[in-house]
C-alpha atoms as a PDB file:
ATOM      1  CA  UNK A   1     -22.079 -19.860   6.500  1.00  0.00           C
ATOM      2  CA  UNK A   2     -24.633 -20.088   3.779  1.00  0.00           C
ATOM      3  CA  UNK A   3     -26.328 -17.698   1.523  1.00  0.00           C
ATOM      4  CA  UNK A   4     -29.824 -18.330   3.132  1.00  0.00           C
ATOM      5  CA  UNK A   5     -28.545 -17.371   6.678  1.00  0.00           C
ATOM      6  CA  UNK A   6     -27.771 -14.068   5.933  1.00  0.00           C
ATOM      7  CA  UNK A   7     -30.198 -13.524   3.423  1.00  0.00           C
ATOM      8  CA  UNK A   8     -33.858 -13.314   5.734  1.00  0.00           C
ATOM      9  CA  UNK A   9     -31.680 -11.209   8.178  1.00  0.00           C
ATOM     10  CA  UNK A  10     -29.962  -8.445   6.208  1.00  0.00           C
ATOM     11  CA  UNK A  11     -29.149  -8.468   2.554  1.00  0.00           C
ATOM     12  CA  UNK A  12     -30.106  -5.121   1.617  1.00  0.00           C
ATOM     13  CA  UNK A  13     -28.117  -6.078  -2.252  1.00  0.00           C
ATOM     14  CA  UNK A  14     -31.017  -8.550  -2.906  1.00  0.00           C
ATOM     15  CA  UNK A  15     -34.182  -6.423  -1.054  1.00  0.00           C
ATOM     16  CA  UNK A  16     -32.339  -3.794  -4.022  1.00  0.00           C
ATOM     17  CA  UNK A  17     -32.221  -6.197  -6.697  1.00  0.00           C
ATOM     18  CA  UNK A  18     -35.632  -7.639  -5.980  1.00  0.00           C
ATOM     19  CA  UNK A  19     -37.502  -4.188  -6.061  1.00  0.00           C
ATOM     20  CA  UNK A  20     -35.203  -3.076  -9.583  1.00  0.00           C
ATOM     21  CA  UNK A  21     -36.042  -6.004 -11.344  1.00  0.00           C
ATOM     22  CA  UNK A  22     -39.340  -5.307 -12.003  1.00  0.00           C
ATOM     23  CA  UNK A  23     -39.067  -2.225 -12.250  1.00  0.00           C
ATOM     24  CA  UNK A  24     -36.366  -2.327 -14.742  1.00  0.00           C
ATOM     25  CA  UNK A  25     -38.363  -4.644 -16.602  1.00  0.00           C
ATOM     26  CA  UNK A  26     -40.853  -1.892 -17.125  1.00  0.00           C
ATOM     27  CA  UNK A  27     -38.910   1.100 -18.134  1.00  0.00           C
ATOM     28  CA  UNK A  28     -37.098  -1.614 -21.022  1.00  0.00           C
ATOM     29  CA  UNK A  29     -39.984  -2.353 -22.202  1.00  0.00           C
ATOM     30  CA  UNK A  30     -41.215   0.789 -22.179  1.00  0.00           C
ATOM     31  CA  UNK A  31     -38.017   3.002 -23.358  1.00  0.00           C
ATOM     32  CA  UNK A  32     -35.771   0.192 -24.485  1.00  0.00           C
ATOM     33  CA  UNK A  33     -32.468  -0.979 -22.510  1.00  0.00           C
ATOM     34  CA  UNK A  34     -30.113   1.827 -23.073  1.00  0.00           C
ATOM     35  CA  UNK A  35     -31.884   4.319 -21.668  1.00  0.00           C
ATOM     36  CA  UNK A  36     -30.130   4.188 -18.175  1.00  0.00           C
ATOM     37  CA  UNK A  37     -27.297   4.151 -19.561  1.00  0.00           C
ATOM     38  CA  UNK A  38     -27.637   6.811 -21.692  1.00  0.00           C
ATOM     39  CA  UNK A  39     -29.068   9.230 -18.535  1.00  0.00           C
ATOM     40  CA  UNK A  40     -25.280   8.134 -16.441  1.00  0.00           C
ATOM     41  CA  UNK A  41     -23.644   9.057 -19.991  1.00  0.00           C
ATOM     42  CA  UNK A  42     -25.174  12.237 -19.868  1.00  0.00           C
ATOM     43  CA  UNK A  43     -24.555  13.227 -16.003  1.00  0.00           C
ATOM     44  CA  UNK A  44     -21.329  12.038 -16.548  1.00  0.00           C
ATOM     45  CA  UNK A  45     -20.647  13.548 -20.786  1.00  0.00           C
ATOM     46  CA  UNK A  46     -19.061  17.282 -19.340  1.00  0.00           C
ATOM     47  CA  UNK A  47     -16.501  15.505 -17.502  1.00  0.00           C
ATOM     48  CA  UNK A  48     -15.471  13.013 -19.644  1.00  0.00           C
ATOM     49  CA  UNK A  49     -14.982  15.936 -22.025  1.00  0.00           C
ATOM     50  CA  UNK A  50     -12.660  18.238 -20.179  1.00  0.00           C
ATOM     51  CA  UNK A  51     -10.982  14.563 -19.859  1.00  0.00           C
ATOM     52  CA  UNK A  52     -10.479  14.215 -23.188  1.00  0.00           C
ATOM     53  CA  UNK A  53      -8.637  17.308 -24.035  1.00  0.00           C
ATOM     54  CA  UNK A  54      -5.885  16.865 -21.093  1.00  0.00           C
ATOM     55  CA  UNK A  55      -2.477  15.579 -22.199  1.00  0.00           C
ATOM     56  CA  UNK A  56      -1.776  11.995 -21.326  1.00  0.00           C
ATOM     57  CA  UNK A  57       1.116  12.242 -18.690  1.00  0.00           C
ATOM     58  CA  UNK A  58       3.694   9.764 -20.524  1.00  0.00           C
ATOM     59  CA  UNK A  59       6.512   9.757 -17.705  1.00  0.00           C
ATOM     60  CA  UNK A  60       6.580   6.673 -15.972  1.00  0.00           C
ATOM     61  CA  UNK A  61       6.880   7.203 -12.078  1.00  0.00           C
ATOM     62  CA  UNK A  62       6.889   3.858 -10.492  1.00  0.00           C
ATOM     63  CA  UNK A  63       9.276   0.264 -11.628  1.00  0.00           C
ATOM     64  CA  UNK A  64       6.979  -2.495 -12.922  1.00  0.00           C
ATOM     65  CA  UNK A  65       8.392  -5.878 -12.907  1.00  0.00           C
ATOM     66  CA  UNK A  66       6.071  -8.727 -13.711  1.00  0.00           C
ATOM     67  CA  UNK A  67       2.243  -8.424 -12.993  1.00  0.00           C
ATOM     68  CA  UNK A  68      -0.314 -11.005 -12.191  1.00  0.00           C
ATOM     69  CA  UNK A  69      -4.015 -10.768 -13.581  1.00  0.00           C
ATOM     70  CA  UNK A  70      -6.890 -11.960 -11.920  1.00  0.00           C
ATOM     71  CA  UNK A  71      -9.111 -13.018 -13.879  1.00  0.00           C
ATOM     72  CA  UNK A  72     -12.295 -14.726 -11.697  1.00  0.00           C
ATOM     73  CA  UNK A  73     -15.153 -16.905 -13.639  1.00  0.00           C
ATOM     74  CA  UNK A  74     -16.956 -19.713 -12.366  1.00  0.00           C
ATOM     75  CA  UNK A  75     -19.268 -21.823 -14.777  1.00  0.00           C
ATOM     76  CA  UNK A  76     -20.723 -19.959 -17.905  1.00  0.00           C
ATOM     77  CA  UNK A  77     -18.995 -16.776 -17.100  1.00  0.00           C
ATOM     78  CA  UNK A  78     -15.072 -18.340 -17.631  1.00  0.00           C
ATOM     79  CA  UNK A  79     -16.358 -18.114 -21.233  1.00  0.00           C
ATOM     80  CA  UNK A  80     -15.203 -14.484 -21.415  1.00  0.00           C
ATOM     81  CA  UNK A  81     -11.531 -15.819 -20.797  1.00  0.00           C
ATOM     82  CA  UNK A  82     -10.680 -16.133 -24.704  1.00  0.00           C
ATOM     83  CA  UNK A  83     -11.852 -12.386 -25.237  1.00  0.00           C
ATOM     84  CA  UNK A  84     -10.537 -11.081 -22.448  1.00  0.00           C
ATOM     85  CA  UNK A  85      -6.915 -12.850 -22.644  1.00  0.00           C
ATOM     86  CA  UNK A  86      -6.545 -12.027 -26.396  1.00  0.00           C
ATOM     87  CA  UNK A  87      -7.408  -8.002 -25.565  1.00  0.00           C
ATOM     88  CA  UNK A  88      -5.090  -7.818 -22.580  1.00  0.00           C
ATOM     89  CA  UNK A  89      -2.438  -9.336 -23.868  1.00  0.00           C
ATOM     90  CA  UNK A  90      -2.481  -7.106 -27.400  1.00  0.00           C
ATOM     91  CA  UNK A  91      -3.536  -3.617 -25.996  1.00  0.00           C
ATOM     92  CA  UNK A  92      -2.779  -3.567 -22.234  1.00  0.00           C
ATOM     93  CA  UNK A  93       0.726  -2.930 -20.810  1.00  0.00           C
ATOM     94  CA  UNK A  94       2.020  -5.075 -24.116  1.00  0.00           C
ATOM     95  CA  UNK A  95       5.236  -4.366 -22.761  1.00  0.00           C
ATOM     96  CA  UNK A  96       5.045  -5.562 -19.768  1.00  0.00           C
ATOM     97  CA  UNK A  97       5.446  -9.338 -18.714  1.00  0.00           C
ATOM     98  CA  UNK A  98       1.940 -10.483 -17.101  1.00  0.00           C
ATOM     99  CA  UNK A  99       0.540 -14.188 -15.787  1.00  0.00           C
ATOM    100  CA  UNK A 100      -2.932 -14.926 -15.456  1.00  0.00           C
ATOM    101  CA  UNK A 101      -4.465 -16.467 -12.452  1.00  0.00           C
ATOM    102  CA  UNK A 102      -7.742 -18.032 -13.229  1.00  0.00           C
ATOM    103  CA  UNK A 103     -10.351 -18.989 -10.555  1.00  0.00           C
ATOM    104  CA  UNK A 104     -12.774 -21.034 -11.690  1.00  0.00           C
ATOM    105  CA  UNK A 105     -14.913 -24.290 -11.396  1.00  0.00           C
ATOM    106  CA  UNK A 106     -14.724 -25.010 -15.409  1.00  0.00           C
ATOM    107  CA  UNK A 107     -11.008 -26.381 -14.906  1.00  0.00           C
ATOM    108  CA  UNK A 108     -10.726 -28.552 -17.715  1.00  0.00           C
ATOM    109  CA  UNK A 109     -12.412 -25.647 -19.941  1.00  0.00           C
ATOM    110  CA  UNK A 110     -10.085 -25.888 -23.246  1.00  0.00           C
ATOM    111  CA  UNK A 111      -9.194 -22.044 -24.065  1.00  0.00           C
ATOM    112  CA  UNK A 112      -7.194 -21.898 -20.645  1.00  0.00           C
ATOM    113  CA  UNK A 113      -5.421 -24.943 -21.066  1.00  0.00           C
ATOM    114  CA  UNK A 114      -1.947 -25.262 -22.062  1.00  0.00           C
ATOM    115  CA  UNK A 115      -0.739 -21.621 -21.676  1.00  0.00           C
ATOM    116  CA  UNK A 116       2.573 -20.951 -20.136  1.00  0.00           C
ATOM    117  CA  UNK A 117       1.452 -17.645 -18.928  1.00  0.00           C
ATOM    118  CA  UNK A 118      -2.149 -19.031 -17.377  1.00  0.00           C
ATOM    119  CA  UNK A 119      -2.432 -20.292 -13.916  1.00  0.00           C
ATOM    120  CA  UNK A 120      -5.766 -22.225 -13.122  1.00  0.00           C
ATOM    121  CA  UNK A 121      -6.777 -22.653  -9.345  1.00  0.00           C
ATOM    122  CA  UNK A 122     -10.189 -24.406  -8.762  1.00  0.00           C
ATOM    123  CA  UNK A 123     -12.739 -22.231  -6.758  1.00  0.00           C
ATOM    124  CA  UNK A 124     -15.998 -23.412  -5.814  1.00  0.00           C
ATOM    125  CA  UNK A 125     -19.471 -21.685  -7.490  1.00  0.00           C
ATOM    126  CA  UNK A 126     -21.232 -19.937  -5.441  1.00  0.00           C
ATOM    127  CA  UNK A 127     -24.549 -17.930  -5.022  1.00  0.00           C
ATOM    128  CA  UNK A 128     -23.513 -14.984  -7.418  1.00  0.00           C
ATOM    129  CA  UNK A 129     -23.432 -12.579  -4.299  1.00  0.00           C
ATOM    130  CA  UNK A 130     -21.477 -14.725  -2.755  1.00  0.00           C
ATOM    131  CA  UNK A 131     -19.153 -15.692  -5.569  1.00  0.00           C
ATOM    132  CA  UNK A 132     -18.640 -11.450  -5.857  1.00  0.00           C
ATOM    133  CA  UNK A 133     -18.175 -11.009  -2.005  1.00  0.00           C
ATOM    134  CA  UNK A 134     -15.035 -13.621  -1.501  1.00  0.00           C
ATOM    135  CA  UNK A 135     -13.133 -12.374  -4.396  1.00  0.00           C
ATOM    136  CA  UNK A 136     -10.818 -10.633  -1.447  1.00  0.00           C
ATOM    137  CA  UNK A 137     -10.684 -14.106  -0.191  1.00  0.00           C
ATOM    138  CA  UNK A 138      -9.743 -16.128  -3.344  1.00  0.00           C
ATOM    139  CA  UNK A 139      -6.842 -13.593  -3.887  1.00  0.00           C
ATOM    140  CA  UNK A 140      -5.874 -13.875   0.067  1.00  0.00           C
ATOM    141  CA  UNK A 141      -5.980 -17.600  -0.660  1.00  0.00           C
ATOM    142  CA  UNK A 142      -2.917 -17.213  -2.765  1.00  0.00           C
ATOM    143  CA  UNK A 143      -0.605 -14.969  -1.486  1.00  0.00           C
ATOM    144  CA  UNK A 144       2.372 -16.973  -1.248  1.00  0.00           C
ATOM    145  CA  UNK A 145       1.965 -17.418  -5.349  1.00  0.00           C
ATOM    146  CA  UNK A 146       1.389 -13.409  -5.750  1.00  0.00           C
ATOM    147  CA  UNK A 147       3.961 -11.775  -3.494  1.00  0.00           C
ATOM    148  CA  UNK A 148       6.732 -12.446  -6.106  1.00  0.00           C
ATOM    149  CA  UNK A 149       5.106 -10.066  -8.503  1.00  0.00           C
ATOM    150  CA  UNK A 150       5.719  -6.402  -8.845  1.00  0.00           C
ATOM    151  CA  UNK A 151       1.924  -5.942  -8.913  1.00  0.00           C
ATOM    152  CA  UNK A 152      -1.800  -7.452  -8.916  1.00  0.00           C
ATOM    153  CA  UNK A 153      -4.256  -6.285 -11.232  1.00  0.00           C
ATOM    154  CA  UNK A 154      -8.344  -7.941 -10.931  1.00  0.00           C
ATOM    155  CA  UNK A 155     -10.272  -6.661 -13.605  1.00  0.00           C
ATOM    156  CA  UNK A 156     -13.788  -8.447 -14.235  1.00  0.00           C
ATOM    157  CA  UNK A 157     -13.949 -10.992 -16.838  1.00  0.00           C
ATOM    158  CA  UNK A 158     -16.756  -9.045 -19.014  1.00  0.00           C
ATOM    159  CA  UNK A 159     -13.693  -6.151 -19.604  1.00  0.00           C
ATOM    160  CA  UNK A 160     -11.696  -6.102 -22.828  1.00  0.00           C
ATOM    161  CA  UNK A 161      -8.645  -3.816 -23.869  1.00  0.00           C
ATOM    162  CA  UNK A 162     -10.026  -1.532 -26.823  1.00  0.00           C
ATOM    163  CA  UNK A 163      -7.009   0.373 -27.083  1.00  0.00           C
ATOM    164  CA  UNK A 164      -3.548   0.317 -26.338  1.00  0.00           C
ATOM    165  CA  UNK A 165      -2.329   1.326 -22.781  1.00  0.00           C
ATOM    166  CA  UNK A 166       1.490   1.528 -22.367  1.00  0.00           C
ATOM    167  CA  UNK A 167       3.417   1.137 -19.058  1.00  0.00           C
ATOM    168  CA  UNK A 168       4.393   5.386 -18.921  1.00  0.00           C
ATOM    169  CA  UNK A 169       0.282   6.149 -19.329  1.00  0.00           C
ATOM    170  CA  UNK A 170      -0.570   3.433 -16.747  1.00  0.00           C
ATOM    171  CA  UNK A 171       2.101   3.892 -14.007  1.00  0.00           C
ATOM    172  CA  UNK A 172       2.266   7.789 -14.561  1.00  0.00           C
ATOM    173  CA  UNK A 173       1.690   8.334 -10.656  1.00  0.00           C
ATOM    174  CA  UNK A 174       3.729   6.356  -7.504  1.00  0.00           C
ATOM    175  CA  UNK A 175       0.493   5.494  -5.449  1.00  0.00           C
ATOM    176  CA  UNK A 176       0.702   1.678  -4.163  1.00  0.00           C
ATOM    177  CA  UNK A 177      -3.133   0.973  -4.609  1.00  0.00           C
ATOM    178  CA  UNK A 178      -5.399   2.467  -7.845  1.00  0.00           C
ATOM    179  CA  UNK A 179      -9.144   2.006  -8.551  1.00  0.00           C
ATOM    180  CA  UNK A 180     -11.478   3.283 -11.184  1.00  0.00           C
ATOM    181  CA  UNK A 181     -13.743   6.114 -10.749  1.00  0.00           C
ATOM    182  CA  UNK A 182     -17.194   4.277 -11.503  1.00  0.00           C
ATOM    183  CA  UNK A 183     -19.074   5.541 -14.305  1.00  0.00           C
ATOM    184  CA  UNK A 184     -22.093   5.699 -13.249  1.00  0.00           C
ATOM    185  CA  UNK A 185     -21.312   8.417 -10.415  1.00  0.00           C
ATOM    186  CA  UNK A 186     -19.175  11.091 -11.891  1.00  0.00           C
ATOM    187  CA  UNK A 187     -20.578  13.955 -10.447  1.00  0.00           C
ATOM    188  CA  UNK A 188     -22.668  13.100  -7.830  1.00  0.00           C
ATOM    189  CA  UNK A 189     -22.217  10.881  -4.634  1.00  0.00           C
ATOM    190  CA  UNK A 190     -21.991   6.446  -4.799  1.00  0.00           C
ATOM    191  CA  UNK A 191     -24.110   4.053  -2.942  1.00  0.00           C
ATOM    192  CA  UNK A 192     -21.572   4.231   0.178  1.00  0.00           C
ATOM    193  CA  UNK A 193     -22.263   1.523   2.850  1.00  0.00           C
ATOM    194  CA  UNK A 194     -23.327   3.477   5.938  1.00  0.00           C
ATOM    195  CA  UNK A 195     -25.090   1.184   8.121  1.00  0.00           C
ATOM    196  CA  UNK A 196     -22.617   0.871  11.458  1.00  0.00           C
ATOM    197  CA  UNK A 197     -23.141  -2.352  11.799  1.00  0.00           C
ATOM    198  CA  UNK A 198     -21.484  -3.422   8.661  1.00  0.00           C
ATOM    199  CA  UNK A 199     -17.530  -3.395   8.845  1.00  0.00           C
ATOM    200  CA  UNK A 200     -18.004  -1.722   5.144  1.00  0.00           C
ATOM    201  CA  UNK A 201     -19.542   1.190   6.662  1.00  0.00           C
ATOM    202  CA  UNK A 202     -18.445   4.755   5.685  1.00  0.00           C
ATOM    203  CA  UNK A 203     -19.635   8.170   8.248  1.00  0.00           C
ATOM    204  CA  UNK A 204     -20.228  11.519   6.873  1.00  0.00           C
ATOM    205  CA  UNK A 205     -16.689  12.674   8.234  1.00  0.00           C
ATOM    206  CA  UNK A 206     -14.990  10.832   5.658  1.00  0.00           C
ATOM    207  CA  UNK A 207     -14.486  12.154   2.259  1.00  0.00           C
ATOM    208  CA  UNK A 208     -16.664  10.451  -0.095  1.00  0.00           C
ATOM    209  CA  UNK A 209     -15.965  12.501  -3.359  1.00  0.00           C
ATOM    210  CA  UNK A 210     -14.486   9.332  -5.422  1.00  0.00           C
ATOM    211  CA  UNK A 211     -16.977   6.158  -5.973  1.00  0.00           C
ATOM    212  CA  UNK A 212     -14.889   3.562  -7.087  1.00  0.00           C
ATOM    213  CA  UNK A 213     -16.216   0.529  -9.016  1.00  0.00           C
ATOM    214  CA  UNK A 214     -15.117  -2.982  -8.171  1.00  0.00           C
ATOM    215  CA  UNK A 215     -14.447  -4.063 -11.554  1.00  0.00           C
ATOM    216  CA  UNK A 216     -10.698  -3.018 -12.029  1.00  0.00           C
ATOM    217  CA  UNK A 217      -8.295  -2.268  -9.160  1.00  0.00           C
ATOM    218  CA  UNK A 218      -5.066  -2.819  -8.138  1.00  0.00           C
ATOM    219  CA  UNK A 219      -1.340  -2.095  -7.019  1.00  0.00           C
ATOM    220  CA  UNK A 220       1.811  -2.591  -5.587  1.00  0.00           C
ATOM    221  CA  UNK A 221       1.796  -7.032  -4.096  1.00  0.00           C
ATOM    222  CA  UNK A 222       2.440  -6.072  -0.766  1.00  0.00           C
ATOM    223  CA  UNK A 223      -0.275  -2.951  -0.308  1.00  0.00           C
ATOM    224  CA  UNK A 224      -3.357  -6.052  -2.747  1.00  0.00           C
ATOM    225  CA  UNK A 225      -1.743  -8.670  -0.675  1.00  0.00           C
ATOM    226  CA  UNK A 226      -2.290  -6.668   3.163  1.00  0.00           C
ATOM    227  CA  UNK A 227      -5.423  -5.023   1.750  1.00  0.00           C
ATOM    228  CA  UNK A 228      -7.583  -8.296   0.344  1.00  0.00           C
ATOM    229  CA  UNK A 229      -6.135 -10.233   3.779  1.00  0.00           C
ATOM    230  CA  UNK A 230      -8.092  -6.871   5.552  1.00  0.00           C
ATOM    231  CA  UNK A 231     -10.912  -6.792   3.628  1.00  0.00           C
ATOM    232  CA  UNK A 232     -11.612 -10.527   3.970  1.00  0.00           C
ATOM    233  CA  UNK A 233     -11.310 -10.222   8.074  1.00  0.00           C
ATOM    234  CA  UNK A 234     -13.930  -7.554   7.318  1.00  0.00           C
ATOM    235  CA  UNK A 235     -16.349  -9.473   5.452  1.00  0.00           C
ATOM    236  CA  UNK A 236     -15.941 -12.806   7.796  1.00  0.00           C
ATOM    237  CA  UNK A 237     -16.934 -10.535  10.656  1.00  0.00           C
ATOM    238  CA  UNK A 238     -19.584  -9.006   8.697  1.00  0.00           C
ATOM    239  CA  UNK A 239     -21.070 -12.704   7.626  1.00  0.00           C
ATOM    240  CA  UNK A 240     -20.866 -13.874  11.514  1.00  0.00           C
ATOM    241  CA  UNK A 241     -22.718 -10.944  12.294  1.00  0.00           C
ATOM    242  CA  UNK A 242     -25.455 -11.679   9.346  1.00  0.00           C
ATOM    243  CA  UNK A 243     -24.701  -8.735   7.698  1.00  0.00           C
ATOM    244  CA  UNK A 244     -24.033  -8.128   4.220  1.00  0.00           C
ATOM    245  CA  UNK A 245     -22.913  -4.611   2.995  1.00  0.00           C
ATOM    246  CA  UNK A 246     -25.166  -3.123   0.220  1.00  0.00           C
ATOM    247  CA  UNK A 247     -23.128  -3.238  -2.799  1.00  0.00           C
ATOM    248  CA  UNK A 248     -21.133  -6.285  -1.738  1.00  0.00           C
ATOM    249  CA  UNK A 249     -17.455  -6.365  -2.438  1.00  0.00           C
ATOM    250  CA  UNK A 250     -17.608  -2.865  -4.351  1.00  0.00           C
ATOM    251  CA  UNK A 251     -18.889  -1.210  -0.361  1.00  0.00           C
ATOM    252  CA  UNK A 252     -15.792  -2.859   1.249  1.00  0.00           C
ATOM    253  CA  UNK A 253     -13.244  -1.495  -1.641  1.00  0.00           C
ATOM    254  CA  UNK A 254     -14.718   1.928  -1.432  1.00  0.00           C
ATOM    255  CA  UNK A 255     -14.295   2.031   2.361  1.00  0.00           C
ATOM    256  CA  UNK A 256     -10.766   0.349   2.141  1.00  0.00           C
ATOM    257  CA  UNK A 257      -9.901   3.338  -0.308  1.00  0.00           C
ATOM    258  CA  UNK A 258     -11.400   5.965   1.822  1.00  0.00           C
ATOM    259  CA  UNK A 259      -9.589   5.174   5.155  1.00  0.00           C
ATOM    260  CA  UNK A 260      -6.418   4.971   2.915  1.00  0.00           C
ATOM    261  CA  UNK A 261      -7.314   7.733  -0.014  1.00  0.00           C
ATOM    262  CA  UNK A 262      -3.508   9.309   0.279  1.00  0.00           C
ATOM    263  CA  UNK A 263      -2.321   6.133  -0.843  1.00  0.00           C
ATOM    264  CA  UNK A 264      -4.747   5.776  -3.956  1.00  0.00           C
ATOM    265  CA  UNK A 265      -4.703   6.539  -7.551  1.00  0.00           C
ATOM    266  CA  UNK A 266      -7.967   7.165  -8.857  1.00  0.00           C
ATOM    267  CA  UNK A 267      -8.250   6.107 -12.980  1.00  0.00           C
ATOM    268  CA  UNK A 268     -11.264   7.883 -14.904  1.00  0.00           C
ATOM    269  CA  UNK A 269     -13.968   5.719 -16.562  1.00  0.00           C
ATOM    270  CA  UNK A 270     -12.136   5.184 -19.406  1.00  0.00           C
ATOM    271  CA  UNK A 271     -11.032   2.028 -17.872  1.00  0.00           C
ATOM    272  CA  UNK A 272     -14.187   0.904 -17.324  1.00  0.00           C
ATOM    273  CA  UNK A 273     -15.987   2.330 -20.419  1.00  0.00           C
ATOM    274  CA  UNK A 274     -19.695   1.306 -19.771  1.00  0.00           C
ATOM    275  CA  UNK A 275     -20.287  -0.705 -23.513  1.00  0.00           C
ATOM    276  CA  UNK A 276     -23.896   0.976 -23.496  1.00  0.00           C
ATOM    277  CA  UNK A 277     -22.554   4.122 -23.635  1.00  0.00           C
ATOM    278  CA  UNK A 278     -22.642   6.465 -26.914  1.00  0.00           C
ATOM    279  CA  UNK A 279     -18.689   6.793 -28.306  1.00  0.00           C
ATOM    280  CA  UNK A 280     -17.784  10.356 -27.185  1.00  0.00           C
ATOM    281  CA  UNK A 281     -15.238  12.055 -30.362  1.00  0.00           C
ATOM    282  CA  UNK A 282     -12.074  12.837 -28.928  1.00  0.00           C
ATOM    283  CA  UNK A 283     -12.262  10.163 -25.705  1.00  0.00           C
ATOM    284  CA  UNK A 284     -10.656   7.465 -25.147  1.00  0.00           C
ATOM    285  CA  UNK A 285     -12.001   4.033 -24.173  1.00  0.00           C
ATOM    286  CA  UNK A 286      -9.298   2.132 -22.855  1.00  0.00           C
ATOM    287  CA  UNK A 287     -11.102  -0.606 -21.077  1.00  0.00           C
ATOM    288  CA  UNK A 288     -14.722  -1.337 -22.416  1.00  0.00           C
ATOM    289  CA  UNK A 289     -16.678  -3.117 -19.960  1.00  0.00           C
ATOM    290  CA  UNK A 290     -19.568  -5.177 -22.024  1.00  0.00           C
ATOM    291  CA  UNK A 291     -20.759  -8.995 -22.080  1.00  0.00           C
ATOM    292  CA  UNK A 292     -21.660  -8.286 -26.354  1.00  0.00           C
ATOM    293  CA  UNK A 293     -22.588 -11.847 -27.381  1.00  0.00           C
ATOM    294  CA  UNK A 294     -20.006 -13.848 -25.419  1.00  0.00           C
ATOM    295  CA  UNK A 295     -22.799 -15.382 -23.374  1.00  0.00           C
ATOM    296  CA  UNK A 296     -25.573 -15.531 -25.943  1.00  0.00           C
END
């Protein structure tokens, strides 16, 4: 299957991107880039208040022996690995024992080399969409490596630890699967998949109060390991169909975490802390999720 095949007959992510580029060209120019932002800061600013003044639960509820990060680059973008490995290991779960599995085409890309806690397994570049739609597959792919771990964490590679995050603030519930509540719908409904014909596809039945965002999630091995083996049946199907769910990956996770919501710990934003966002007094920001200048 190739990008083009799917593309003329349903890809309602690039008929999206393709009428918001221009458009968000305009209003930039016009307003300057962090306005968006700065309107989802604002929907979202009340919440992430009352947030802010709750006491962090610091009993830890579930064992945690040795985690696996997924980290997933392909050409430029593996040049977030320095930032991202640095920041992780310092501030997140510093106290826990972690090995990081790196997918990427830039193999022989010095910064991951030579690590006895980094794990390089080639993947092949593909059509952005495409690259973000098997990530359930590129995990699948190595599930007799990650079952020996207590748990699998992906978190995107433009994501750095800003502050510290200790094993009784992280594991403070006994859930086997956790996502973060995205940002930019606190408050008000996400862009569900609801088209039938996509596997990804969500009814009004279902309770769609929690958006999560694709960027961060997680859990026990066994619940990742059955869930990304589900979720990649899902998207084949979807692909030999020609379909492509709206938001990708991120529609598939959402409906994987709807049909099993009882099972799922839902994070606030501060683990995906939007880097265009205004710093709130009093909050948080555990996880900032901003390219800065790694790119430039």
């Amino acid at each position: 299957m190739v990008w083009d095949e799917v593309k003329g007959v349903r890809n309602r992510n690039s008929e999206l991107i393709g009428l918001r580029h221009p458009l968000k060209k305009f209003i930039n120019s016009i307003l300057g880039i962090k306005i968006p932002a700065y309107l989802n800061y604002a929907n979202a600013k009340k919440t992430l208040k009352k947030e802010s003044k709750k006491t962090i639960a610091k009993k830890q509820l579930q064992k945690c022996g040795k985690i696996a990060l997924i980290f997933m680059g392909t050409q430029k973008y593996v040049k977030f690995f320095p930032r991202y490995y640095a920041s992780i290991k310092k501030n997140f779960l510093p106290d826990v024992k972690k090995d990081f599995y790196i997918l990427t085409d830039q193999i022989d890309y010095l910064p991951i080399q030579k690590k006895k806690d980094v794990f390089i397994r080639k993947i092949k570049h593909e059509n952005t969409s495409f690259s973000t739609l098997f990530r359930f597959k590129y995990v699948n792919n190595l599930t007799k490596e990650l079952k020996k771990y207590s748990h699998i964490i992906y978190i995107d590679v433009d994501i750095y630890a800003k502050n510290l995050v200790l094993k009784e603030e992280f594991f403070c519930h006994n859930k086997s699967l956790f996502g973060v509540q995205h940002p930019n719908f606190v408050n008000k409904r996400g862009q569900f998949e609801f088209d039938p014909r996509s596997k990804a596809s969500v009814n009004e039945k279902n309770d769609l109060s929690t958006y999560w965002q694709c960027s961060f999630w997680g859990g026990k091995s066994k619940e990742i390991l059955k869930m990304c083996k589900e979720l990649n049946k899902r998207i084949n199907l979807d692909l030999k169909n020609k379909i492509i769910a709206i938001w990708l990956d991120e529609s598939h996770l959402n409906k994987y975490f709807v049909e099993n919501k009882k099972k799922v710990h839902t994070y606030s934003p501060s683990y995906t802390y939007p880097g265009l966002w205004p710093r709130l007094r009093g909050y948080k920001r555990r996880l900032i999720h901003d390219k800065g200048n790694v790119l430039k």
